[in-house]
PDB file of N, CA and C in Angstrom:
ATOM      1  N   UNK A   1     -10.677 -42.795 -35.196  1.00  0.00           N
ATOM      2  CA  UNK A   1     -10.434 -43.690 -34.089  1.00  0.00           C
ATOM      3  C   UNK A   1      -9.707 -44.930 -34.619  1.00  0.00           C
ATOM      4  N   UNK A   2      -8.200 -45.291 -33.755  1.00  0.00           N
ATOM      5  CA  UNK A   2      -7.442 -46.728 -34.456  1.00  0.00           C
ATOM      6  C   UNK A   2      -7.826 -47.529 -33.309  1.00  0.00           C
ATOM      7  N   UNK A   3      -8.185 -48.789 -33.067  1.00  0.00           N
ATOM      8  CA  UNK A   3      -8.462 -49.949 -32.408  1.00  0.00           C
ATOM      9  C   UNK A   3      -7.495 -50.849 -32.858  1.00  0.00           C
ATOM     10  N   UNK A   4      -6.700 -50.644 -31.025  1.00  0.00           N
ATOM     11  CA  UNK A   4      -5.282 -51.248 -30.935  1.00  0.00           C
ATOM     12  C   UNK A   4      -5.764 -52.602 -30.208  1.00  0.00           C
ATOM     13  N   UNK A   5      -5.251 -53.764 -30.475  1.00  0.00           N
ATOM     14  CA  UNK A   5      -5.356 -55.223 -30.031  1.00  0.00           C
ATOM     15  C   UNK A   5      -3.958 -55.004 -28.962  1.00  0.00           C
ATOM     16  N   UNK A   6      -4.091 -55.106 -27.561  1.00  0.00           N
ATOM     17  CA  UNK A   6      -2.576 -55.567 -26.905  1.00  0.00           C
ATOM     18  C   UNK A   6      -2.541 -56.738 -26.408  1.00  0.00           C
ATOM     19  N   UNK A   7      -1.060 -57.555 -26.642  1.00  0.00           N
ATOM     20  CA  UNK A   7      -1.226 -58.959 -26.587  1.00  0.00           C
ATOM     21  C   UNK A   7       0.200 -58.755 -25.616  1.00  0.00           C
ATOM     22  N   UNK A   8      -0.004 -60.100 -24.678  1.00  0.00           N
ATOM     23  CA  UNK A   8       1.399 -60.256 -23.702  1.00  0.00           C
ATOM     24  C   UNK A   8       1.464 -59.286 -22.936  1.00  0.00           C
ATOM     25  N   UNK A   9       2.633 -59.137 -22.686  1.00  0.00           N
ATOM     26  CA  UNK A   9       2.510 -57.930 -21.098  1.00  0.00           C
ATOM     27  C   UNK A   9       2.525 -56.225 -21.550  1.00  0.00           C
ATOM     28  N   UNK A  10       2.279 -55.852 -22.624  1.00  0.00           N
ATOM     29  CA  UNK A  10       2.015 -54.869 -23.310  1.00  0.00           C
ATOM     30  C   UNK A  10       0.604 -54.532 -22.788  1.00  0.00           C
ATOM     31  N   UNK A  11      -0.528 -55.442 -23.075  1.00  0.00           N
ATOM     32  CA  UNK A  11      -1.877 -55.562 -22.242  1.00  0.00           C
ATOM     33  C   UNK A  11      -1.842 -55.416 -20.931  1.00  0.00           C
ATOM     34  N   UNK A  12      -0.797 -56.155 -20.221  1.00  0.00           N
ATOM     35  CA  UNK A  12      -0.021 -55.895 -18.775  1.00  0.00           C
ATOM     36  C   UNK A  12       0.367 -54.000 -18.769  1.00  0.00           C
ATOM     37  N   UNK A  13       1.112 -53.964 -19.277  1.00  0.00           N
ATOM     38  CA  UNK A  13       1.386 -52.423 -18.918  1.00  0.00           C
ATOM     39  C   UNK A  13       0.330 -51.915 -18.813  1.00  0.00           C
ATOM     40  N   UNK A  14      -0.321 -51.882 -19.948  1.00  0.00           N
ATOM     41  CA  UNK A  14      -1.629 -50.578 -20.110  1.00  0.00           C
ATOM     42  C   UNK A  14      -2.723 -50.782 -19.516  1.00  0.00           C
ATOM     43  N   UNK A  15      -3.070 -51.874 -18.982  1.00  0.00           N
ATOM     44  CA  UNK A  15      -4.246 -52.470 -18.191  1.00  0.00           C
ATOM     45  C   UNK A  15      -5.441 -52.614 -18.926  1.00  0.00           C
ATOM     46  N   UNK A  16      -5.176 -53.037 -19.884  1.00  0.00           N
ATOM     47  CA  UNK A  16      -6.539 -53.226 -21.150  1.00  0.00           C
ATOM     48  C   UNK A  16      -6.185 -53.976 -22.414  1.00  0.00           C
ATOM     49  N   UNK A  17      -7.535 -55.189 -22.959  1.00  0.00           N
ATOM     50  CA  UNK A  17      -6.408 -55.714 -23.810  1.00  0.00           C
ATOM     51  C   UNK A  17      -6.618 -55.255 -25.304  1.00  0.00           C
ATOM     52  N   UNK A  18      -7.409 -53.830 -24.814  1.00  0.00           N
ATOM     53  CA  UNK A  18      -7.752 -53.039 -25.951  1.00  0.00           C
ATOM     54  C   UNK A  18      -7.859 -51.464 -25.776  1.00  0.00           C
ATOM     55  N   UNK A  19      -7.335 -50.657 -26.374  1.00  0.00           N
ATOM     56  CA  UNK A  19      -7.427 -49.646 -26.637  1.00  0.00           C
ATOM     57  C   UNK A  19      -7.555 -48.869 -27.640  1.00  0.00           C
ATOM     58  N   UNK A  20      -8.203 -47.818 -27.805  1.00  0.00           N
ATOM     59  CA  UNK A  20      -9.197 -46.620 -28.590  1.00  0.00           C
ATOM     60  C   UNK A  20      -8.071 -45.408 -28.664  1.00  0.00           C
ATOM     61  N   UNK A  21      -7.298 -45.037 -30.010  1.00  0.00           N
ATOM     62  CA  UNK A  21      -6.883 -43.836 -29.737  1.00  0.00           C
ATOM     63  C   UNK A  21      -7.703 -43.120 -30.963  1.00  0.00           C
ATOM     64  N   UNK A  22      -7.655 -41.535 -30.213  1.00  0.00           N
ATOM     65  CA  UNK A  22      -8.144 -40.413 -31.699  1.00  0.00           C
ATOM     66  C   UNK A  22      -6.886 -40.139 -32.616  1.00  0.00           C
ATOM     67  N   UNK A  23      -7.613 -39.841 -33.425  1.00  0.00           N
ATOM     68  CA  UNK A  23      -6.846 -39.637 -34.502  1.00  0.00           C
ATOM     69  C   UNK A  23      -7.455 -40.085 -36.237  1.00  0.00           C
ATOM     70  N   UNK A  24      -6.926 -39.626 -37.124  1.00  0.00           N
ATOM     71  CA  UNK A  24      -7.551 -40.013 -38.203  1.00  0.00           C
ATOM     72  C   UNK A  24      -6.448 -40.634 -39.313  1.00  0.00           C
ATOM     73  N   UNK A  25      -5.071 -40.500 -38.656  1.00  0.00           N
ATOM     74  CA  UNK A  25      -3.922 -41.468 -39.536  1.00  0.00           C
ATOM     75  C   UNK A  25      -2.575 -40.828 -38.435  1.00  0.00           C
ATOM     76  N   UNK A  26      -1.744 -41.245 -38.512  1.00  0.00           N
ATOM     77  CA  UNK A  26      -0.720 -41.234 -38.129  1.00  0.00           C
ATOM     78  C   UNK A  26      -0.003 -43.011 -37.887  1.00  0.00           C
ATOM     79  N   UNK A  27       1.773 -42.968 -37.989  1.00  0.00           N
ATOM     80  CA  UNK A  27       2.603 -43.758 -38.553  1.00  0.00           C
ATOM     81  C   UNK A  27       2.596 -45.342 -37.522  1.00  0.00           C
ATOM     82  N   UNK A  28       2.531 -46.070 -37.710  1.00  0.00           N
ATOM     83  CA  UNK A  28       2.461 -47.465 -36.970  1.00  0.00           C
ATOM     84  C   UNK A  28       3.588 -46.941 -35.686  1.00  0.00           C
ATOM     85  N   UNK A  29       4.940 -46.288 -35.659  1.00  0.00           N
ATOM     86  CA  UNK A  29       5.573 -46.087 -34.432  1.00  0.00           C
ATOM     87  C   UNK A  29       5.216 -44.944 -33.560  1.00  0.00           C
ATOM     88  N   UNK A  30       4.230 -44.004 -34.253  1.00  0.00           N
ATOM     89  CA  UNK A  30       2.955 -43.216 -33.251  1.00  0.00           C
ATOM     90  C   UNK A  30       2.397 -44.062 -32.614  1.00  0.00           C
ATOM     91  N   UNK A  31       1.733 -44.929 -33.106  1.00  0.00           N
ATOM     92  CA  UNK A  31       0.618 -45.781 -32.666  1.00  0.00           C
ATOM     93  C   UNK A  31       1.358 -46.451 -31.301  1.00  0.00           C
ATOM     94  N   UNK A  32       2.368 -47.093 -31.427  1.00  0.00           N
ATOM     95  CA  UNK A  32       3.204 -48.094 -30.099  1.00  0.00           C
ATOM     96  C   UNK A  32       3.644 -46.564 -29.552  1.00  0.00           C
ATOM     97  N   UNK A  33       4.054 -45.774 -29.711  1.00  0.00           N
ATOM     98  CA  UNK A  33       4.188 -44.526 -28.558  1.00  0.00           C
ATOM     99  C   UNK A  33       3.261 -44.109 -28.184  1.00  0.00           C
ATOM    100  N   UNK A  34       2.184 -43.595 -28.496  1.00  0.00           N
ATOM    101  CA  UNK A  34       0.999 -43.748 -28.001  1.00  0.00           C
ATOM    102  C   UNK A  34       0.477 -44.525 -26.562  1.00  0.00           C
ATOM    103  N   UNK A  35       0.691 -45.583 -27.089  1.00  0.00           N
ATOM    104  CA  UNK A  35      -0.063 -46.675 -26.176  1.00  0.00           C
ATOM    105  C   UNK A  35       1.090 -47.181 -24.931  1.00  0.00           C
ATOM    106  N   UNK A  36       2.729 -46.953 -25.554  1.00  0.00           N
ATOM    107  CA  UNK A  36       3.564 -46.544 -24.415  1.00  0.00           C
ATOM    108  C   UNK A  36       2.898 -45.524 -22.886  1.00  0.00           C
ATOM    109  N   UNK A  37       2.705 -44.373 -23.710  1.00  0.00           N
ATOM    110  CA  UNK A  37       2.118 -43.317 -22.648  1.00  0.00           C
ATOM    111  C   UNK A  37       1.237 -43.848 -21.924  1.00  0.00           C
ATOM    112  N   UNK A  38       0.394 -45.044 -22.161  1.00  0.00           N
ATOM    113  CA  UNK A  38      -1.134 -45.159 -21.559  1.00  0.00           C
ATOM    114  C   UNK A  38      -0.303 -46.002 -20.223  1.00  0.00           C
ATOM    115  N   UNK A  39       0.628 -46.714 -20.426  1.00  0.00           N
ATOM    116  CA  UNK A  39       1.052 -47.781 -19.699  1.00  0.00           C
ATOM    117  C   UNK A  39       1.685 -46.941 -18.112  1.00  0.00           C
ATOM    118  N   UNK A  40       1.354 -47.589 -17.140  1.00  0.00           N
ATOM    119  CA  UNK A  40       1.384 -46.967 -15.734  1.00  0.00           C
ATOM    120  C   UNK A  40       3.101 -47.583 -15.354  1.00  0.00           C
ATOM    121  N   UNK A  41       3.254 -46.954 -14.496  1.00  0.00           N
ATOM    122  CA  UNK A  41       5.014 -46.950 -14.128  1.00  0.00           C
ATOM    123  C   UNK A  41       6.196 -46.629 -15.568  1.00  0.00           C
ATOM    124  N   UNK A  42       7.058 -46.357 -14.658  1.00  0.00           N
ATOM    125  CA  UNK A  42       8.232 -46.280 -15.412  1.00  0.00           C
ATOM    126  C   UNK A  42       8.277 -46.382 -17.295  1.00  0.00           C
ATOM    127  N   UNK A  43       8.857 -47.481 -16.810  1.00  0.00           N
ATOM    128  CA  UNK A  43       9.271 -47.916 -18.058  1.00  0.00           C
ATOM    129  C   UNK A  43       8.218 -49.361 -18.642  1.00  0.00           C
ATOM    130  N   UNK A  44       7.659 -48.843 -19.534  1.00  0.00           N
ATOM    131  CA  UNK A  44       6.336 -50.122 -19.986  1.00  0.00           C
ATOM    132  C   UNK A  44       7.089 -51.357 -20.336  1.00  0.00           C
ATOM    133  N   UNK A  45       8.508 -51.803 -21.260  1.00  0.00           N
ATOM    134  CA  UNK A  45       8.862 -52.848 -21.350  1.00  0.00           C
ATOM    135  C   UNK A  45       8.977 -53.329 -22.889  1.00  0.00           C
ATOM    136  N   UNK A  46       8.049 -52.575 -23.284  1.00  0.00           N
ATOM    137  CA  UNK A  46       7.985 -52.176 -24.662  1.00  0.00           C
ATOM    138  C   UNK A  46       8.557 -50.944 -25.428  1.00  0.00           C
ATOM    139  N   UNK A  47       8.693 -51.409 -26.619  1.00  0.00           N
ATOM    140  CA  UNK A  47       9.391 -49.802 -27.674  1.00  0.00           C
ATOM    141  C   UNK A  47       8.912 -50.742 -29.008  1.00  0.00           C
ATOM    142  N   UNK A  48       8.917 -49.261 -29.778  1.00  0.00           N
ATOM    143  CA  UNK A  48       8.742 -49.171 -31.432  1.00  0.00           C
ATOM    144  C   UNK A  48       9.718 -50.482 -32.311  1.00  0.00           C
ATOM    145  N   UNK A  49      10.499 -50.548 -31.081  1.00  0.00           N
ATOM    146  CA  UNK A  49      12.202 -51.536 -31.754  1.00  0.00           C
ATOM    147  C   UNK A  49      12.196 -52.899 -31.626  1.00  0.00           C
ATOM    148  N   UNK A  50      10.750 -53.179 -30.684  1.00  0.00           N
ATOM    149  CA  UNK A  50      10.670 -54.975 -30.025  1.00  0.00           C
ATOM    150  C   UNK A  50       9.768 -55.318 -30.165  1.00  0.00           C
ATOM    151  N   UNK A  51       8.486 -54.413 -30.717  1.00  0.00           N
ATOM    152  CA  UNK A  51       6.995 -54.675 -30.998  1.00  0.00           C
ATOM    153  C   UNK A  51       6.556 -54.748 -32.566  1.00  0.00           C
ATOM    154  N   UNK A  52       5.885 -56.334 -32.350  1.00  0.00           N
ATOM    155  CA  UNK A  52       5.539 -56.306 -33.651  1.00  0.00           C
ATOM    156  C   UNK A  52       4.756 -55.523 -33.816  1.00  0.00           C
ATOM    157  N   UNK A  53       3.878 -55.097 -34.977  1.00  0.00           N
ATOM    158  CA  UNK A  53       2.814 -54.260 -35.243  1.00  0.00           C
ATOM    159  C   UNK A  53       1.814 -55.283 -36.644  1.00  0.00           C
ATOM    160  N   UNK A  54       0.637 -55.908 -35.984  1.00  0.00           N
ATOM    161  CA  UNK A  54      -0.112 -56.827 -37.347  1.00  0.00           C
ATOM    162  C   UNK A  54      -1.141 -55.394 -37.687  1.00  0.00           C
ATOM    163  N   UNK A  55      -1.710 -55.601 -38.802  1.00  0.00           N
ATOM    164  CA  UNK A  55      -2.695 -55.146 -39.310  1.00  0.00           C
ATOM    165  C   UNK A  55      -3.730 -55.736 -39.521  1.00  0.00           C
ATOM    166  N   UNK A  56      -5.122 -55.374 -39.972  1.00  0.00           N
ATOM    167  CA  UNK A  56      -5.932 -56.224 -40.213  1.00  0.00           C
ATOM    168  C   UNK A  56      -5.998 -57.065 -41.079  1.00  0.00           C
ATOM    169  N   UNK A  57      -5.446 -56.942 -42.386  1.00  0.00           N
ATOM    170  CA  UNK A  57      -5.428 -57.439 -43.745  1.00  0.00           C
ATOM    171  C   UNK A  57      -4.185 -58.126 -43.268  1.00  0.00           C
ATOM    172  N   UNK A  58      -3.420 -58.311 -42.805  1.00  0.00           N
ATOM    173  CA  UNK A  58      -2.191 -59.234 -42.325  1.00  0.00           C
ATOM    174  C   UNK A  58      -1.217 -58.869 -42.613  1.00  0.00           C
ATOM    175  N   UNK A  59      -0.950 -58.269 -42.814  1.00  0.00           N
ATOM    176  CA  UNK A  59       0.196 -57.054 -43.044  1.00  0.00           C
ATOM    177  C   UNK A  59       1.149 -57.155 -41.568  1.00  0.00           C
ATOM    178  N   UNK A  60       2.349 -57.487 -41.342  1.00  0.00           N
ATOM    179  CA  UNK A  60       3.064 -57.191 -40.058  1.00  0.00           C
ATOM    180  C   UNK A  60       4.225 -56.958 -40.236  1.00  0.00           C
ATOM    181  N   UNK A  61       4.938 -55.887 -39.537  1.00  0.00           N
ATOM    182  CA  UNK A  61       6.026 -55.557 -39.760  1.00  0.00           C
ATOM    183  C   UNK A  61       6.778 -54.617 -37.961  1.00  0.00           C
ATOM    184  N   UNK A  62       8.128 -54.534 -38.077  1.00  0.00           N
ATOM    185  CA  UNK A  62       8.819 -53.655 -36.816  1.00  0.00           C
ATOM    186  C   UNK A  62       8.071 -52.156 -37.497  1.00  0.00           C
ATOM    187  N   UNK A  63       7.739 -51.243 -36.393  1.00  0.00           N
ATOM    188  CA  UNK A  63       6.954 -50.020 -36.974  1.00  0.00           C
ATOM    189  C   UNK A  63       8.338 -48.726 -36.972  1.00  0.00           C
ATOM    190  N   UNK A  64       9.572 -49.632 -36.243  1.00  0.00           N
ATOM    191  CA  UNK A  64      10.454 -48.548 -36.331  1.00  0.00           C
ATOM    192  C   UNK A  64      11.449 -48.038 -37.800  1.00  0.00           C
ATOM    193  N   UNK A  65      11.079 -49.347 -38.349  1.00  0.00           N
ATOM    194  CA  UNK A  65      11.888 -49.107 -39.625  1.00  0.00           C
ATOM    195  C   UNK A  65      10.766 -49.259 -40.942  1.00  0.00           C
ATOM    196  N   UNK A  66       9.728 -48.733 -40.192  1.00  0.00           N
ATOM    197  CA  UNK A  66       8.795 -48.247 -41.449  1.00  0.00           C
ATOM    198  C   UNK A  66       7.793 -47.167 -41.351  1.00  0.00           C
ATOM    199  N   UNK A  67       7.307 -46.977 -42.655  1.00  0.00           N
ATOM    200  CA  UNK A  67       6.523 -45.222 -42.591  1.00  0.00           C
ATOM    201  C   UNK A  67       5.422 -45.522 -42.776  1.00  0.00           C
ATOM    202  N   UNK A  68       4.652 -46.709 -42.215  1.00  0.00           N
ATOM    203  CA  UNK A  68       3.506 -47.253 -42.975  1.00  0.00           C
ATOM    204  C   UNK A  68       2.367 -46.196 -41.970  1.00  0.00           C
ATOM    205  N   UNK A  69       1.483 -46.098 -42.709  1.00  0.00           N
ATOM    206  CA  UNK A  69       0.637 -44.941 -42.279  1.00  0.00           C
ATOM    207  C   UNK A  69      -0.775 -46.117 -41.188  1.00  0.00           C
ATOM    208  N   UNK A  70      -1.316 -45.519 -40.058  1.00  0.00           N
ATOM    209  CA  UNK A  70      -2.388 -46.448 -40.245  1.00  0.00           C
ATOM    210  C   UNK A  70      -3.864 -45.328 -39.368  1.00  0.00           C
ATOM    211  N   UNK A  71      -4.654 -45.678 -40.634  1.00  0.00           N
ATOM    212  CA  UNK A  71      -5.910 -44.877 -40.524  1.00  0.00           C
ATOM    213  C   UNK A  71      -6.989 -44.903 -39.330  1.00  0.00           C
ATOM    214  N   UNK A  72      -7.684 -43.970 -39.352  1.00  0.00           N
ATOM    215  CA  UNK A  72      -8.780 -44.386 -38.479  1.00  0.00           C
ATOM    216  C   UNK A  72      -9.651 -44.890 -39.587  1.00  0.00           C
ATOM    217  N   UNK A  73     -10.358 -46.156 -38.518  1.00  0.00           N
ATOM    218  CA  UNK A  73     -10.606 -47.363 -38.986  1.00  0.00           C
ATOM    219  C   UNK A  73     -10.523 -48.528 -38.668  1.00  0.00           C
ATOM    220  N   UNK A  74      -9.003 -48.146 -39.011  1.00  0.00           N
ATOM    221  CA  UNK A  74      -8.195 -49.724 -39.074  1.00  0.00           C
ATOM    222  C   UNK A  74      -7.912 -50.544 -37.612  1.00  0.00           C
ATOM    223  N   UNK A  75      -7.888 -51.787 -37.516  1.00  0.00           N
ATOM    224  CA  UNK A  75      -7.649 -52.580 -36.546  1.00  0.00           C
ATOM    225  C   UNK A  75      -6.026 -52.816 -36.553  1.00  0.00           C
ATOM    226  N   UNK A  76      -5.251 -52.720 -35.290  1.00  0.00           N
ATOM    227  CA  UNK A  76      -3.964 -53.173 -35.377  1.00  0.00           C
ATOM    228  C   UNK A  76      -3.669 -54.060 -33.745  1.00  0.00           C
ATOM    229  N   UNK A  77      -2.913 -54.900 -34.127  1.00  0.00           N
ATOM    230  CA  UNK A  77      -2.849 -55.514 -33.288  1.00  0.00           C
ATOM    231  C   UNK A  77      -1.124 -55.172 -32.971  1.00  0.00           C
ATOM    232  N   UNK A  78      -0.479 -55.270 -31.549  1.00  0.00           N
ATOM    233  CA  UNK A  78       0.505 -54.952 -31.050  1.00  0.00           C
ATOM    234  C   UNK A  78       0.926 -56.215 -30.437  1.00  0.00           C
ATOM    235  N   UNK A  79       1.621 -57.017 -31.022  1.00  0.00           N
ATOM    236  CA  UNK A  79       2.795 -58.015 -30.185  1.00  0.00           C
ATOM    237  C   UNK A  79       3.887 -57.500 -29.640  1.00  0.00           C
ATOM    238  N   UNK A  80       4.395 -58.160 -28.687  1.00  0.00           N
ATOM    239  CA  UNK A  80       5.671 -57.582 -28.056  1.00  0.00           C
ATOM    240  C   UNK A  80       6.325 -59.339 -28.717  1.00  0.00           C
ATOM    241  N   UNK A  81       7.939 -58.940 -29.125  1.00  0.00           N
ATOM    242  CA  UNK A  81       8.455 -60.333 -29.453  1.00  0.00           C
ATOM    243  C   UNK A  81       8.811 -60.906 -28.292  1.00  0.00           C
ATOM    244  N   UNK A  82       8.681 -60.512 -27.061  1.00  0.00           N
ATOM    245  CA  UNK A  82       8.986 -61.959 -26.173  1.00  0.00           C
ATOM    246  C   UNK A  82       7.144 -62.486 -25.881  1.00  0.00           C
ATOM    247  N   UNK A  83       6.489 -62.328 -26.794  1.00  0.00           N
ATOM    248  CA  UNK A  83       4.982 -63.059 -26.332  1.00  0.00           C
ATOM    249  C   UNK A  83       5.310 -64.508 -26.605  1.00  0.00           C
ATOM    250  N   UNK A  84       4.675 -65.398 -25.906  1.00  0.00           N
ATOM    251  CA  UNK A  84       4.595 -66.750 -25.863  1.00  0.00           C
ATOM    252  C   UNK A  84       4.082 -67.216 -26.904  1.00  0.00           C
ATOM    253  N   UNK A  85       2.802 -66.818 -27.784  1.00  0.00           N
ATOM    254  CA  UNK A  85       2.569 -67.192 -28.894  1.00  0.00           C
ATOM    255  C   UNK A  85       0.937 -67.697 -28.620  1.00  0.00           C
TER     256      UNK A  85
END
């Protein structure tokens, strides 16, 4: 199980400002597709290409131009870059 943090209208799409996916590892731009799917209408507003991705240990990076793995376990938090801060 990964325990996703959604912050800004990402939380807006999906209607929760937290979500539970299964799984036991798969890549930080699984994780934001993932939680794409959960989001109701169209088009969520978000992609792999505009969302930050933090980790727990503080680790943050774009998840589209990396292979970083993230476990069940782990806490990740999902910014979208137009969040207010």
């Amino acid at each position: 199980m990964i325990k996703v943090r959604c912050l800004g209208h990402i939380s807006t799409s999906v209607g929760a400002g937290e979500v539970e996916l299964d799984g036991t590892s798969m890549l930080a731009a699984e994780v934001v597709d993932r939680v794409r799917g959960l989001a109701a209408g169209k088009d969520p507003g978000f992609t792999r290409f505009n969302t930050l991705v933090m980790l727990e240990e503080g680790e943050a990076f774009v998840p589209a131009g990396s292979d970083r793995q993230v476990r069940s376990g782990d806490r990740v938090v999902l910014i979208p870059f137009s969040h207010g801060g």
